[in-house]
Protein backbone atom coordinates (compact mmCIF):
# COMPACT_ATOMS: atom_id res chain seq x y z
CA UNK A 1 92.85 159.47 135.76
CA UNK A 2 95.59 157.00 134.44
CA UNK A 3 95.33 156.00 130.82
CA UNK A 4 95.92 153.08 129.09
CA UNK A 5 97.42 154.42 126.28
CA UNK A 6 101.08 155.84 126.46
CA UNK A 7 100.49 158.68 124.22
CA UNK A 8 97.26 160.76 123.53
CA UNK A 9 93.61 159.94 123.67
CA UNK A 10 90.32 161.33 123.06
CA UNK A 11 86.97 160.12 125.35
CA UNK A 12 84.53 159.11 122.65
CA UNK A 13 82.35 158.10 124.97
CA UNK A 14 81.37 159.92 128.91
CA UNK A 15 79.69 157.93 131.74
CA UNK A 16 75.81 158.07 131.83
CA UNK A 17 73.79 157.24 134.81
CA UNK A 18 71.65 154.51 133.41
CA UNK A 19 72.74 154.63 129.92
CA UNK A 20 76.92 154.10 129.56
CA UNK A 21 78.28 152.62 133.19
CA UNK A 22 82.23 152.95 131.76
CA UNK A 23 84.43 156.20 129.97
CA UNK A 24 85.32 154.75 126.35
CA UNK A 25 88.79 156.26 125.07
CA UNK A 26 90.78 156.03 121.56
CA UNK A 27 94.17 155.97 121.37
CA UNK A 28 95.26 158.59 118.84
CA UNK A 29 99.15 158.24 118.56
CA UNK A 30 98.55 154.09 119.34
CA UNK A 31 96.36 151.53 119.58
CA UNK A 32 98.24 149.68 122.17
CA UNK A 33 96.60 149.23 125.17
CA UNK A 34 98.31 149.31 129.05
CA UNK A 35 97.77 148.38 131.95
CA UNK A 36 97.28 151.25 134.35
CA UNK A 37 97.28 149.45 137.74
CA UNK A 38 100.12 147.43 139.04
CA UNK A 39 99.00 143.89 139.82
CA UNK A 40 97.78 140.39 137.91
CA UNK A 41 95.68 139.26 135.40
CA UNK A 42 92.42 137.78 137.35
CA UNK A 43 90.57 137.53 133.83
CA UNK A 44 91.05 137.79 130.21
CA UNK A 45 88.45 136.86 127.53
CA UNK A 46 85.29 137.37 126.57
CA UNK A 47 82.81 139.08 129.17
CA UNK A 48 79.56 137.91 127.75
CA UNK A 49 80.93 134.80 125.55
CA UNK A 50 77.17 133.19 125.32
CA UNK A 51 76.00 136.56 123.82
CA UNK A 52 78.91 138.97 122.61
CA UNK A 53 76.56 141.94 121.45
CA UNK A 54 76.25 142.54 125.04
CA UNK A 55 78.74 143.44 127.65
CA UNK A 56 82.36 144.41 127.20
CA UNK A 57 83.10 141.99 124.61
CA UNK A 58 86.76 141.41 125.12
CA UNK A 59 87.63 142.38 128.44
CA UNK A 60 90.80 142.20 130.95
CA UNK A 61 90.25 142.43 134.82
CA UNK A 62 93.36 142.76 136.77
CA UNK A 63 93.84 142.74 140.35
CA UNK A 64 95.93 145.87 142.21
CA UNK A 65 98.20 145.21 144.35
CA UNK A 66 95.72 147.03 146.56
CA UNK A 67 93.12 144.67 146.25
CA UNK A 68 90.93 146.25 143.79
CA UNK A 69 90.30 145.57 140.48
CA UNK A 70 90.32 147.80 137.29
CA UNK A 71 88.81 146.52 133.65
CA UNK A 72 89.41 147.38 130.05
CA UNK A 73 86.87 146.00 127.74
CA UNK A 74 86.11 146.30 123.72
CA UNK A 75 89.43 145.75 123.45
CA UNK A 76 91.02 144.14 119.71
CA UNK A 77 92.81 141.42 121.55
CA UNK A 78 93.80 140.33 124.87
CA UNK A 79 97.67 139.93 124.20
C-alpha cells in the first residue's frame, strides 16, 4: 500500500464489510497529505455538499495515468 503521507502513519480506522468501506490513516510526523497515484485531479470538494455529516466530507479523486481512480476524503483542505 502507498501512503499519502511522506513520513509515518498509524490506521485509526480498518475496512469493515458493511460498516467502514475505506482504511482511515493519521499522519504522525505530518499532516500533509500526497498524492499516491500519478495522474490529474478529476474532483476536489465536498463529496456530500447538500449534507456534509455524510460521506467523505472533503474529498480529492484523481485519475491514474492508468485509468483508475484513487480518493482521499476527510481531508482539512483540498490545497
Amino acid at each position: 500500500m502507498k501512503s499519502p503521507y511522506m513520513g509515518k502513519f498509524k490506521v485509526s480506522q480498518t475496512y469493515k464489510p458493511g460498516q467502514h468501506d475505506g482504511l482511515d490513516l493519521v499522519g504522525i510526523d505530518s499532516k500533509e497529505i500526497h498524492a499516491t497515484v500519478a495522474g490529474t485531479v478529476h474532483y476536489a470538494g465536498w463529496e456530500n455538499a447538500d449534507v456534509p455529516a455524510q460521506g467523505l466530507g472533503r474529498y480529492v479523486c484523481i485519475r491514474g495515468k492508468d485509468g483508475l481512480f484513487t480518493t482521499t476524503g476527510t481531508s482539512r483542505s483540498s490545497a
